[in-house]
N, C-alpha and C. Protein backbone atom coordinates (compact mmCIF):
# COMPACT_ATOMS: atom_id res chain seq x y z
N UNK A 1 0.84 -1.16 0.00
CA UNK A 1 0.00 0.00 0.00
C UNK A 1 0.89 1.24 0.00
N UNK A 2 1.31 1.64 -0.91
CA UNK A 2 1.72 2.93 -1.29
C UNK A 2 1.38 4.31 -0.36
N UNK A 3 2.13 4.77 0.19
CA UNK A 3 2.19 6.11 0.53
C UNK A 3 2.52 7.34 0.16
N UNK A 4 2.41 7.95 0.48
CA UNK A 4 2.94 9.31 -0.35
C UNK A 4 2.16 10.82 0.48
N UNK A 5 2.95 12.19 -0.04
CA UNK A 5 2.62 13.05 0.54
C UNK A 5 2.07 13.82 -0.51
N UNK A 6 0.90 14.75 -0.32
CA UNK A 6 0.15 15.18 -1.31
C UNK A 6 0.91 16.30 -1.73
N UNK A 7 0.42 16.96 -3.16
CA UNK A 7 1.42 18.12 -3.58
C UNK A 7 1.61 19.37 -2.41
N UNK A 8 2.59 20.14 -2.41
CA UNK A 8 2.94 21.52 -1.77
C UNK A 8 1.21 22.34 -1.42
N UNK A 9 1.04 22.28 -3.33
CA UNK A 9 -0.11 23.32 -2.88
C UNK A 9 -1.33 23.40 -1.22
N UNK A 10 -1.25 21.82 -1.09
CA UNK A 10 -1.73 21.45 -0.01
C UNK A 10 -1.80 21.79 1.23
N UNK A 11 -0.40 21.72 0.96
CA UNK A 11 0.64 22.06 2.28
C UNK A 11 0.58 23.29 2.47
N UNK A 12 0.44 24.21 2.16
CA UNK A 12 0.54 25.71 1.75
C UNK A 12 -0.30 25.92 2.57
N UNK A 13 -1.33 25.70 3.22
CA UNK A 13 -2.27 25.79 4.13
C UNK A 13 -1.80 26.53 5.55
N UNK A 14 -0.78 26.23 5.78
CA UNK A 14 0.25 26.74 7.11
C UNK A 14 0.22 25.73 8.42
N UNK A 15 -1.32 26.05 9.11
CA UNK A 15 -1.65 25.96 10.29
C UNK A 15 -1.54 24.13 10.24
N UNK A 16 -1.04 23.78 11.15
CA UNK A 16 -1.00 22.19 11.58
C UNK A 16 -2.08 21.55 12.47
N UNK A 17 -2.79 22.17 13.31
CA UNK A 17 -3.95 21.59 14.00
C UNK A 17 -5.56 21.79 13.36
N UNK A 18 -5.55 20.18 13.78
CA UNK A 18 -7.10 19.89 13.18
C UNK A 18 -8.22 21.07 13.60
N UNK A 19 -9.20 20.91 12.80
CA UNK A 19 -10.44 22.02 13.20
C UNK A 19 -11.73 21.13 12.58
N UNK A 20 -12.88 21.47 13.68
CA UNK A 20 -14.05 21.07 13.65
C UNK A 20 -14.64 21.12 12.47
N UNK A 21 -15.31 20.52 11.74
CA UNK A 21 -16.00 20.94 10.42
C UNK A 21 -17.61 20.90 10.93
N UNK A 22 -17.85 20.18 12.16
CA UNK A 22 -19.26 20.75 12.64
C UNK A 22 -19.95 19.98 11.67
N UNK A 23 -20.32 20.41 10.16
CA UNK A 23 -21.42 19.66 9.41
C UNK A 23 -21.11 18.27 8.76
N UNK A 24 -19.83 18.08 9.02
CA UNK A 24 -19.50 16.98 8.42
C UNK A 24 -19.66 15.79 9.76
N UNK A 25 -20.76 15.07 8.86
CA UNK A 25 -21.25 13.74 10.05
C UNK A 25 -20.33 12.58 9.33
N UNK A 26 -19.88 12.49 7.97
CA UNK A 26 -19.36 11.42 7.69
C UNK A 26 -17.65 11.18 8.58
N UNK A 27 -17.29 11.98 9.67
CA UNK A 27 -16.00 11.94 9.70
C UNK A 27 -16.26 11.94 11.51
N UNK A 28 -15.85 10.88 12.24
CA UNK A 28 -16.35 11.22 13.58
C UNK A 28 -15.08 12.37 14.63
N UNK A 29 -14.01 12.32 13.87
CA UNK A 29 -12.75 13.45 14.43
C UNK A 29 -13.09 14.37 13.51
N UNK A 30 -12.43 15.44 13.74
CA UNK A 30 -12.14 16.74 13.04
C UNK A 30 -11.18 16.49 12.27
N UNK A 31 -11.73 17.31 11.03
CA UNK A 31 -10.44 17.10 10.00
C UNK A 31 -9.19 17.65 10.32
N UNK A 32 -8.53 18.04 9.63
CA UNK A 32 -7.13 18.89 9.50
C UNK A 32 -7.20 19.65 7.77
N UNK A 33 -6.88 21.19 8.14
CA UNK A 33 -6.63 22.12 7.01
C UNK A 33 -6.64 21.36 5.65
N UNK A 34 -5.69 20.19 5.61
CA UNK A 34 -5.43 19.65 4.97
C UNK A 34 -6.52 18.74 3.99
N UNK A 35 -6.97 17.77 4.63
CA UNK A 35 -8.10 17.09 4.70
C UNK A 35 -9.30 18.42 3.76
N UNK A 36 -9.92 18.86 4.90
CA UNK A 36 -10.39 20.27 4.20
C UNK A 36 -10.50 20.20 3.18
N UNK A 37 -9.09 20.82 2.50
CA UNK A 37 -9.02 21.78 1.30
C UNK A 37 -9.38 20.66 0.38
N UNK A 38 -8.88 19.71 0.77
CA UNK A 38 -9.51 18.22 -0.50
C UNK A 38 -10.55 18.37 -0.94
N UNK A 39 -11.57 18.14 -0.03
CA UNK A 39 -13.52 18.04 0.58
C UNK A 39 -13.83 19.06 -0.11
N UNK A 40 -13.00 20.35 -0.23
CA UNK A 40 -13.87 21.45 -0.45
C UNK A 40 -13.21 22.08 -2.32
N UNK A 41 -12.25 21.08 -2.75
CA UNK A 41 -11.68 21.54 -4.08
C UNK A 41 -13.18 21.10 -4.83
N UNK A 42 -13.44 21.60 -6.26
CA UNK A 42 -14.11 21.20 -7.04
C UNK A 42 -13.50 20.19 -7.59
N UNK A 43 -14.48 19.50 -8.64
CA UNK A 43 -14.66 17.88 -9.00
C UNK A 43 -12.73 17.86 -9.93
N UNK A 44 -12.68 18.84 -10.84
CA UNK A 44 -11.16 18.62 -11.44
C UNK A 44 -10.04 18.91 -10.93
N UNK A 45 -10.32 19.85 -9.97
CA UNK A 45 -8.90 20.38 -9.23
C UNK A 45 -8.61 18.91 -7.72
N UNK A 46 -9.55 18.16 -7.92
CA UNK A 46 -9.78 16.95 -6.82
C UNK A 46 -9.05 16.57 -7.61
N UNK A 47 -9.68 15.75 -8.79
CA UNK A 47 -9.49 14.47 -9.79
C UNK A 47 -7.30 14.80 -9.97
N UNK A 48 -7.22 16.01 -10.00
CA UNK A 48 -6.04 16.50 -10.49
C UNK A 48 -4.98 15.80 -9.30
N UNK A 49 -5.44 16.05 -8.04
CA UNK A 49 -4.66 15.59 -6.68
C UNK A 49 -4.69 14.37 -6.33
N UNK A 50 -5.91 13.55 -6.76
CA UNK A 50 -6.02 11.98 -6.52
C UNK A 50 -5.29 11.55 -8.22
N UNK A 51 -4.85 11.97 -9.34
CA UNK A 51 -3.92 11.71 -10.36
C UNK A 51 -2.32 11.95 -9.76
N UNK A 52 -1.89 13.14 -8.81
CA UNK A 52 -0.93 13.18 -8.27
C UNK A 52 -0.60 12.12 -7.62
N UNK A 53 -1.62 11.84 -6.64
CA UNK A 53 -1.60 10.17 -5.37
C UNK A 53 -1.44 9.28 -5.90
N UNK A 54 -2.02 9.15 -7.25
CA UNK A 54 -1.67 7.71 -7.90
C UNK A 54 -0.65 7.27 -8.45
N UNK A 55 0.14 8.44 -9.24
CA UNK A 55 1.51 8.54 -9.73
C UNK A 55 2.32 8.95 -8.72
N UNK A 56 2.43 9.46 -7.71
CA UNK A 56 3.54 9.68 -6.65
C UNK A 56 3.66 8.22 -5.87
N UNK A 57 2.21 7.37 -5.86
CA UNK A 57 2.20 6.00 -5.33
C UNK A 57 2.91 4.64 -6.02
N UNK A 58 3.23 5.14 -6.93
CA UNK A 58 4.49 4.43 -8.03
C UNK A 58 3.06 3.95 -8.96
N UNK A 59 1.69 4.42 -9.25
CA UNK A 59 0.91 3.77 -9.98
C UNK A 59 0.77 3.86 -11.59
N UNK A 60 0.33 3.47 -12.92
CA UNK A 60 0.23 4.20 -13.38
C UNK A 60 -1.44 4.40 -14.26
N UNK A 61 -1.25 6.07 -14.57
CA UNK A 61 -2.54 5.93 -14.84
C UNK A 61 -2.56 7.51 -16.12
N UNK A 62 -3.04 7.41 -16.82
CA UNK A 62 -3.27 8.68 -17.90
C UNK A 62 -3.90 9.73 -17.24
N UNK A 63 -4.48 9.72 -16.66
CA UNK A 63 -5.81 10.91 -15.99
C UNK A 63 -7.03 10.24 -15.30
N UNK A 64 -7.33 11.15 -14.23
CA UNK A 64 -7.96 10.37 -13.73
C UNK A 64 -9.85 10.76 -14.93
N UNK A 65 -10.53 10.61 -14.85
CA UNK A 65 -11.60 10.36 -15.48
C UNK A 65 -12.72 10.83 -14.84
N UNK A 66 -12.86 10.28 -13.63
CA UNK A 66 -14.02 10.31 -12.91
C UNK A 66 -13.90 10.20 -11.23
N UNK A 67 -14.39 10.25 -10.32
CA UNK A 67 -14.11 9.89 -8.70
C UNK A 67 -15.54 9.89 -8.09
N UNK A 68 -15.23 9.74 -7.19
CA UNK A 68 -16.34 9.94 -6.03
C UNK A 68 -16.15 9.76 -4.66
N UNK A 69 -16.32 9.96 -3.92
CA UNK A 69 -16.71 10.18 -2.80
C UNK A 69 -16.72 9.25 -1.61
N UNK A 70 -15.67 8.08 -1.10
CA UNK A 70 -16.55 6.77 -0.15
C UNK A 70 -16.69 7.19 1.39
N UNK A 71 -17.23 6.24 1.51
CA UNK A 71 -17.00 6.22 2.99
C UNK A 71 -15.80 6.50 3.62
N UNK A 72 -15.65 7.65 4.49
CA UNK A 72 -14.27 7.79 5.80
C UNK A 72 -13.79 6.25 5.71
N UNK A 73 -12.03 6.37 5.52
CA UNK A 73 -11.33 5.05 5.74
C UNK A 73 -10.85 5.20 7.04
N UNK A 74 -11.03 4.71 8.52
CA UNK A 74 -10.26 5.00 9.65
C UNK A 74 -9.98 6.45 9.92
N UNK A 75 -11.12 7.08 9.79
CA UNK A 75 -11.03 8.74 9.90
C UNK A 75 -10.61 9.22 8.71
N UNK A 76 -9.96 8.93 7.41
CA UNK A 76 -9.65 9.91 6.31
C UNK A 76 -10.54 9.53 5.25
N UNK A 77 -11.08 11.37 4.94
CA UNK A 77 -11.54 11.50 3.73
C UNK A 77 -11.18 10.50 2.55
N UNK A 78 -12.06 9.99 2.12
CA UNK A 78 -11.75 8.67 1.15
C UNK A 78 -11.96 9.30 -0.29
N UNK A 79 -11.88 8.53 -1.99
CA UNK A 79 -12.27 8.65 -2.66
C UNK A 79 -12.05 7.37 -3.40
N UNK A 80 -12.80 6.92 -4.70
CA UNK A 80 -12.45 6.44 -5.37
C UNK A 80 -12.08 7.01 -6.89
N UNK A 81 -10.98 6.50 -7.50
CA UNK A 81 -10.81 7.32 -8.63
C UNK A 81 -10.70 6.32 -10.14
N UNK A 82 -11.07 6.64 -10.89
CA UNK A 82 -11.24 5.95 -12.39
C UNK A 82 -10.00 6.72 -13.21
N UNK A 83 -9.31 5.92 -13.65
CA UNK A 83 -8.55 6.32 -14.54
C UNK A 83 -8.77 6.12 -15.87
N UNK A 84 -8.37 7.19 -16.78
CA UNK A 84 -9.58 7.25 -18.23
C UNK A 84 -8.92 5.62 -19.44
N UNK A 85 -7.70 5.09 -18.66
CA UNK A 85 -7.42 3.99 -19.08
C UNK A 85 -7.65 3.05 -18.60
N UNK A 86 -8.73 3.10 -17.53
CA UNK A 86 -9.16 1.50 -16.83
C UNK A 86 -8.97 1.41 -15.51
N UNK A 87 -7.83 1.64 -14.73
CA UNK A 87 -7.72 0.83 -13.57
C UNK A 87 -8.17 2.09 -12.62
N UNK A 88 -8.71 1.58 -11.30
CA UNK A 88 -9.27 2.28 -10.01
C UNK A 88 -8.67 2.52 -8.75
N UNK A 89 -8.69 3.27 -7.96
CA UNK A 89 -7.91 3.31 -6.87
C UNK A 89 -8.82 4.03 -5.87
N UNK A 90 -8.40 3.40 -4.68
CA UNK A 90 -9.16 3.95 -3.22
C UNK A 90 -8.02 5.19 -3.28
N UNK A 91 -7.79 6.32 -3.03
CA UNK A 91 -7.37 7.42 -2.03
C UNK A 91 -7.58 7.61 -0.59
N UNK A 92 -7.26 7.37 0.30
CA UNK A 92 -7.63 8.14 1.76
C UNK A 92 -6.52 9.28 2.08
N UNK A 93 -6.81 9.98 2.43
CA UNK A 93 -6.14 11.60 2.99
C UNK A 93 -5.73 11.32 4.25
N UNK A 94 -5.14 11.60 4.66
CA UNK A 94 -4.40 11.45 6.37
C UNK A 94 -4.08 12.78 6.78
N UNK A 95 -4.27 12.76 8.03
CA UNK A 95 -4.54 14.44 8.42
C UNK A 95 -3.35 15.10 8.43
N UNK A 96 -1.87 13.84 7.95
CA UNK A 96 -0.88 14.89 7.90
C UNK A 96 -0.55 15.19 5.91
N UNK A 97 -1.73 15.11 5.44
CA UNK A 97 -1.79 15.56 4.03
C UNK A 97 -1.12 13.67 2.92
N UNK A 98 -0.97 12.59 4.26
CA UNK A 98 -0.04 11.74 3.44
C UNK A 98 -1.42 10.63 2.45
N UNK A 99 -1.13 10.32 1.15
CA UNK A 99 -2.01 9.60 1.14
C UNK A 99 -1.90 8.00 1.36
N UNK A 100 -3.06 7.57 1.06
CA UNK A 100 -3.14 6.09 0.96
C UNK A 100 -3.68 5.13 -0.08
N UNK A 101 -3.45 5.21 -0.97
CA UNK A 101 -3.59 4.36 -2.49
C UNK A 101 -3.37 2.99 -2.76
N UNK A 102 -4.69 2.57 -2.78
CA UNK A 102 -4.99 1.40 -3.22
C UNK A 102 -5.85 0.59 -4.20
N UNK A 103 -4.94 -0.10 -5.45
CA UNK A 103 -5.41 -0.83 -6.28
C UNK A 103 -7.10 -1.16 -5.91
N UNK A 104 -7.97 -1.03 -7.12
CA UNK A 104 -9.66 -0.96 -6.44
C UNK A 104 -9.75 -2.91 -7.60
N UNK A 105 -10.51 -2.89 -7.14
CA UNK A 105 -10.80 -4.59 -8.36
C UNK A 105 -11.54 -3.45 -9.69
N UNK A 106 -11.31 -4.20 -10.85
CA UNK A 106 -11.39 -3.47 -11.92
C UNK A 106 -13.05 -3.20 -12.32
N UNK A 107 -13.78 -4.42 -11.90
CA UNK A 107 -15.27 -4.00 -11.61
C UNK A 107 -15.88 -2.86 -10.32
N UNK A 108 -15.11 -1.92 -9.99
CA UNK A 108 -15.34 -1.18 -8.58
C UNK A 108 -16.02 -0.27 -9.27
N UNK A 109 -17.09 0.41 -8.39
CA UNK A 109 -17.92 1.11 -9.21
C UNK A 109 -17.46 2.36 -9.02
N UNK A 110 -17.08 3.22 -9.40
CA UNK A 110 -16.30 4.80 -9.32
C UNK A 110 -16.95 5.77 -10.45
């Protein structure tokens, strides 16, 4: 399971301690800045950062295509991502911006 740290822009955030998001019921801790800025990018500037996770995770993939949204993995913002050449990957975000990328089965619905 591949790790990796998400791009700078991320990071750029400054502040290091988590903060309440209050409306978010899918997450039972508070996110971190980090986390955040994910949740709250629009659908391509996402797709663009979970294409970073997949290729910084030694994966490979053309672009990502499509994503969505899963269930919190162990507290991090999750996604699944479609790559416009076929293969899928879980993303989870870790509140210190690191991700977690994992091969999805090729029937995964994304």
């Amino acid at each position: 399971m591949p790790l990796l740290t998400l791009p700078l822009m991320l990071a750029a955030c400054g502040g290091s301690g988590g903060r309440d998001t209050g409306g978010n019921t899918a997450a039972p801790a508070a996110l971190t800045e980090v986390q955040q800025q994910v949740i709250n990018m629009n659908e391509g500037q996402r797709n663009g950062v979970l294409l970073r996770a997949i290729l910084d995770g030694g994966e490979e993939c053309q672009g990502v295509s499509r994503s969505k949204r899963l269930p919190d993995n162990e507290g991090r913002p999750t996604w699944g991502a479609r790559c416009g050449d076929g293969p899928a990957f879980q993303i989870a975000i870790g509140p210190d911006g690191v991700a977690r990328v994992t091969r999805m089965p090729d029937a995964a619905d994304v």
